[in-house]
Protein backbone atom coordinates (compact mmCIF):
# COMPACT_ATOMS: atom_id res chain seq x y z
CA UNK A 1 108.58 -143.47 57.51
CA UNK A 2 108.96 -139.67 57.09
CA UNK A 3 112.15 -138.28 58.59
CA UNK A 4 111.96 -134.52 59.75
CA UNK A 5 111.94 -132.27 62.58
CA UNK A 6 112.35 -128.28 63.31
CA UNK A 7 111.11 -126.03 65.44
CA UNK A 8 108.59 -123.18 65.65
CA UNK A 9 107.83 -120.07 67.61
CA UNK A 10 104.33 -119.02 68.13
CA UNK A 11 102.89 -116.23 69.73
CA UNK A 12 100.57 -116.78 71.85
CA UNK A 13 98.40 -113.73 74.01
CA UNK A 14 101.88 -111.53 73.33
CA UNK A 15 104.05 -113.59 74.66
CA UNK A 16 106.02 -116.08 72.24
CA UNK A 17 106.50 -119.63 73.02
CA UNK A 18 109.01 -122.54 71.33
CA UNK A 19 107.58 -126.02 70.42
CA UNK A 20 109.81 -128.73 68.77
CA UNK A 21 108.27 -130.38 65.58
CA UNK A 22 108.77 -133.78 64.48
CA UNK A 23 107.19 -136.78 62.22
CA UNK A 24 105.45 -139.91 64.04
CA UNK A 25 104.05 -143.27 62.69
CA UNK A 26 100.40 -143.49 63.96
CA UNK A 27 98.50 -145.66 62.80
CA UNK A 28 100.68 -145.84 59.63
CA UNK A 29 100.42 -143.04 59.19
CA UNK A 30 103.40 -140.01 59.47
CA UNK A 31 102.17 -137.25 61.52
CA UNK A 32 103.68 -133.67 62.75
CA UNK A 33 103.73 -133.74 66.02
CA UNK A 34 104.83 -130.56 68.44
CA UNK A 35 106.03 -130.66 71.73
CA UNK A 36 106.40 -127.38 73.86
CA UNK A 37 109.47 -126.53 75.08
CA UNK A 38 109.08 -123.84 76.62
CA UNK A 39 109.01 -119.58 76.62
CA UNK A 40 111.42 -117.85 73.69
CA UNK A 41 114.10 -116.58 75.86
CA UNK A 42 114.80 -118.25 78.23
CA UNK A 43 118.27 -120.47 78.17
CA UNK A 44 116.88 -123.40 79.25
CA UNK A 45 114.52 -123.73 76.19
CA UNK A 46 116.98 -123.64 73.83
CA UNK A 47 118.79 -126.80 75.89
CA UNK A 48 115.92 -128.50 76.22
CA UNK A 49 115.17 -127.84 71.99
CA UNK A 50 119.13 -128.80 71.32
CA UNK A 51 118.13 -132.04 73.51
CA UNK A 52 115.53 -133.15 71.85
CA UNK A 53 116.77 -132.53 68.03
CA UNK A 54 119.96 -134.27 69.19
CA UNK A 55 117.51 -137.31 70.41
CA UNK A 56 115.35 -137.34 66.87
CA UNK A 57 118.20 -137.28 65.06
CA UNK A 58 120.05 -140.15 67.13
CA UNK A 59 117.00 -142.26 66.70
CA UNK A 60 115.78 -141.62 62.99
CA UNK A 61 119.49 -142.72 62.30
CA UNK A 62 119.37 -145.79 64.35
CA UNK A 63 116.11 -146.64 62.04
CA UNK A 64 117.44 -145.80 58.81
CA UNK A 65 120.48 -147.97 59.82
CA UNK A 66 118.33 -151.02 60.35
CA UNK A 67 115.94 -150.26 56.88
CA UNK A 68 119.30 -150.11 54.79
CA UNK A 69 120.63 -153.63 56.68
CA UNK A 70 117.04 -154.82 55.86
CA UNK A 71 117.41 -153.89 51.96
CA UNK A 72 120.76 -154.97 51.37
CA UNK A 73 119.99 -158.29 52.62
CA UNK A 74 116.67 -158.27 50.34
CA UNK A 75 119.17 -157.16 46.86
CA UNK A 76 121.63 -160.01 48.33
CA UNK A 77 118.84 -162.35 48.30
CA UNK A 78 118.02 -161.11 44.46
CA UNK A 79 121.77 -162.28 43.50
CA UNK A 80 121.77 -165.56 44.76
């Protein structure tokens, strides 16, 4: 698993354009994905990018909560 996530602006035909980066498992295999957003100034782009780093970030935690359960139990298995 590859934790990460930004965002970038790209310019596309003069106009410039927001997409939200993060890492997937396909295939096992991490992979940056983007995901438009939407145009660079308008307000509801930057709520929609806040919402969706909020949402990574809530879920890569939720994951790396369950891998660190999953080791402790495997070094509490080692001790006994």
């Amino acid at each position: 698993m590859q934790v990460g996530c930004g965002f970038r602006v790209k310019a596309v035909k003069g106009q410039e354009y927001v997409y939200f980066w993060h890492y997937e498992d396909r295939g096992g295999k991490a992979r940056q994905v983007y995901v438009y957003m939407g145009p660079r100034r308008s307000a509801t782009t930057a709520d929609r990018l806040a919402g969706a780093v909020e949402a990574y970030f809530g879920r890569a935690s939720d994951d790396l909560r369950r891998q660190l359960g999953g080791q402790r139990a495997a070094i509490a298995a080692l001790r006994a």
